[in-house]
C-alpha atoms as a PDB file:
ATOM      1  CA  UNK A   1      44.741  94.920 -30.748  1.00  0.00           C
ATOM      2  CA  UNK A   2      47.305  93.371 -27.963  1.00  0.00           C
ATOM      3  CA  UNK A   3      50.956  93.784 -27.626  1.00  0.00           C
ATOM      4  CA  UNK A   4      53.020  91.883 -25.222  1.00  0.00           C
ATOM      5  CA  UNK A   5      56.083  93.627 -23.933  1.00  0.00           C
ATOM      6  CA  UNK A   6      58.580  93.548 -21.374  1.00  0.00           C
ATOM      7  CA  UNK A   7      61.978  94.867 -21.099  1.00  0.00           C
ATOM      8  CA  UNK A   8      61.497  96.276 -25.181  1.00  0.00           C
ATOM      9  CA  UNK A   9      60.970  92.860 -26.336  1.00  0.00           C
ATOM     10  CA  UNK A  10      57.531  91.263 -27.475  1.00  0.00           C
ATOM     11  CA  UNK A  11      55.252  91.204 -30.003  1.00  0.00           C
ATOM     12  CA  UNK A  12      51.927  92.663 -31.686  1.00  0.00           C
ATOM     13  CA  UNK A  13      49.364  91.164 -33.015  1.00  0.00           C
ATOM     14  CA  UNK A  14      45.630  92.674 -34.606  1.00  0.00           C
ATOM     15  CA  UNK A  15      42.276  92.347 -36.718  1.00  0.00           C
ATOM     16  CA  UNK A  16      39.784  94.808 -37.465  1.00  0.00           C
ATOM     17  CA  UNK A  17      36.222  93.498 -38.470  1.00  0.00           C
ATOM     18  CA  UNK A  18      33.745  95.929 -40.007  1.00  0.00           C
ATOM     19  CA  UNK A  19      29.641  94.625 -40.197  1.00  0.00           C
ATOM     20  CA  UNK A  20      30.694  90.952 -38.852  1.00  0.00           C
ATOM     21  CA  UNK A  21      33.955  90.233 -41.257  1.00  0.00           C
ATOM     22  CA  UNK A  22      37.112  90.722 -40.798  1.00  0.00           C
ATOM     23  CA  UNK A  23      38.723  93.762 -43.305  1.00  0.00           C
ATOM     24  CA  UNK A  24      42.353  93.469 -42.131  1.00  0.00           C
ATOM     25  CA  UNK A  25      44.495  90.911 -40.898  1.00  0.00           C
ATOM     26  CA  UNK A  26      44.725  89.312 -38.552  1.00  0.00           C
ATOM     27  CA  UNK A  27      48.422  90.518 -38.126  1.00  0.00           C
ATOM     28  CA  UNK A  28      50.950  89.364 -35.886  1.00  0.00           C
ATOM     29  CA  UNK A  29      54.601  90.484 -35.036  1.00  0.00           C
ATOM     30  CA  UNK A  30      56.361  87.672 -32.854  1.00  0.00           C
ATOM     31  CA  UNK A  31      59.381  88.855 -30.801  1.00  0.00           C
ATOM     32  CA  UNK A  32      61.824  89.866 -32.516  1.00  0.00           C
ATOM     33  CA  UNK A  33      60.932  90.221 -35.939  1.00  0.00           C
ATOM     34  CA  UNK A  34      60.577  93.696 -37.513  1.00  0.00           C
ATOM     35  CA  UNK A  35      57.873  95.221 -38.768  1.00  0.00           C
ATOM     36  CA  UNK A  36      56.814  95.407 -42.354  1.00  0.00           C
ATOM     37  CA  UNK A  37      56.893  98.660 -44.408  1.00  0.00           C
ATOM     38  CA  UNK A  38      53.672  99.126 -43.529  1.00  0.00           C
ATOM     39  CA  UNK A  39      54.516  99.531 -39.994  1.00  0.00           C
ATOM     40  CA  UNK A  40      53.175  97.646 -36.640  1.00  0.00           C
ATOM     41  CA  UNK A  41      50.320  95.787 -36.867  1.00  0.00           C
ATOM     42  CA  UNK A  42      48.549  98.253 -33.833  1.00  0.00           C
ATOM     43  CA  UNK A  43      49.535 101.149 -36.457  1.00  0.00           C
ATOM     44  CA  UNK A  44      47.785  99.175 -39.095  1.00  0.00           C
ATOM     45  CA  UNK A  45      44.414  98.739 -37.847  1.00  0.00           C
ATOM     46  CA  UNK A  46      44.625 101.870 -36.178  1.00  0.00           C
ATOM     47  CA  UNK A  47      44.698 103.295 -39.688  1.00  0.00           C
ATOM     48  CA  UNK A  48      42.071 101.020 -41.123  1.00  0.00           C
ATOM     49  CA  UNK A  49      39.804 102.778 -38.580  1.00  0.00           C
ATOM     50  CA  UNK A  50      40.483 106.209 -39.591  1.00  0.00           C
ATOM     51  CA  UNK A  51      43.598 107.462 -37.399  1.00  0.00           C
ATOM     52  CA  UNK A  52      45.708 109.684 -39.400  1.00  0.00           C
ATOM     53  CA  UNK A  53      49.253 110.185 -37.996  1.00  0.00           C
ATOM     54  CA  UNK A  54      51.539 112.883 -38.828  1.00  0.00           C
ATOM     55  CA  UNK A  55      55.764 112.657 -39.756  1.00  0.00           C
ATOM     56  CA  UNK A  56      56.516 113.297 -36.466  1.00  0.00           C
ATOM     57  CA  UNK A  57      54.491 110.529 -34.300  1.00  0.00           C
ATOM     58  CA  UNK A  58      52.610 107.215 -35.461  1.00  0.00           C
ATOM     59  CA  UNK A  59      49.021 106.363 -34.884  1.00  0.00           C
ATOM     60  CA  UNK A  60      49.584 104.914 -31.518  1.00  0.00           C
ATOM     61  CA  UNK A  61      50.338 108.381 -29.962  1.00  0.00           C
ATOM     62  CA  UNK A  62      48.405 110.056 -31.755  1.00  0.00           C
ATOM     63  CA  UNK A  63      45.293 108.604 -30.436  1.00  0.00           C
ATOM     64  CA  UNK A  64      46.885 108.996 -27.086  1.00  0.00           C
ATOM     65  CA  UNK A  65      47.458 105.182 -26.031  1.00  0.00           C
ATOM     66  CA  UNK A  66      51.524 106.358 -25.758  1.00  0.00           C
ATOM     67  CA  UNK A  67      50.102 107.799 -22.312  1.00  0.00           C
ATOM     68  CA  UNK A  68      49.963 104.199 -20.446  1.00  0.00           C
ATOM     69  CA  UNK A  69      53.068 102.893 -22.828  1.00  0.00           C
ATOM     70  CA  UNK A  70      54.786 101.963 -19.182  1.00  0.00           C
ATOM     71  CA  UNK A  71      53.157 100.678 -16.295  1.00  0.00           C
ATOM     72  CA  UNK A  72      54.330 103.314 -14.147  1.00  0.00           C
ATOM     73  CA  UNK A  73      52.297 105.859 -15.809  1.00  0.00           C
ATOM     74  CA  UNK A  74      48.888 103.923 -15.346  1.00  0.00           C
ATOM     75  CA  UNK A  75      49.413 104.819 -11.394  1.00  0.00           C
ATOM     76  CA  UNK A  76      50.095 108.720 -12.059  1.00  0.00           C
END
């Protein structure tokens, strides 16, 4: 997984391999496209690796990588 951000704008890309080949993607989101119905591609492989998110968050957070979203909050 990588995204590339600064100032809201950037872009996503990842792969998930699984015994030496690749099961999803790889996936990329340049800046300023949206995502797909099936949501970022950092959501996406999250999910191929088990993370289940509920309504109210997506897998990101709930796996707790929302913590260091900024850069500030890598210093606290």
């Amino acid at each position: 997984m990588e995204a590339e951000y600064f100032g809201g704008v950037g872009e996503q890309q990842a792969a998930v391999w699984a015994d030496g080949a690749v099961v999803l993607g790889p996936l990329r989101v340049l800046e300023g496209q949206p995502f797909g119905s099936a949501g970022s591609p950092i959501s996406q492989a999250l999910r191929r690796l088990g993370v289940v998110a509920d309504a109210a968050t997506d897998e990101f957070a709930t796996v707790g990588l929302d913590r260091h979203r900024d850069s500030e909050d890598w210093i606290a």
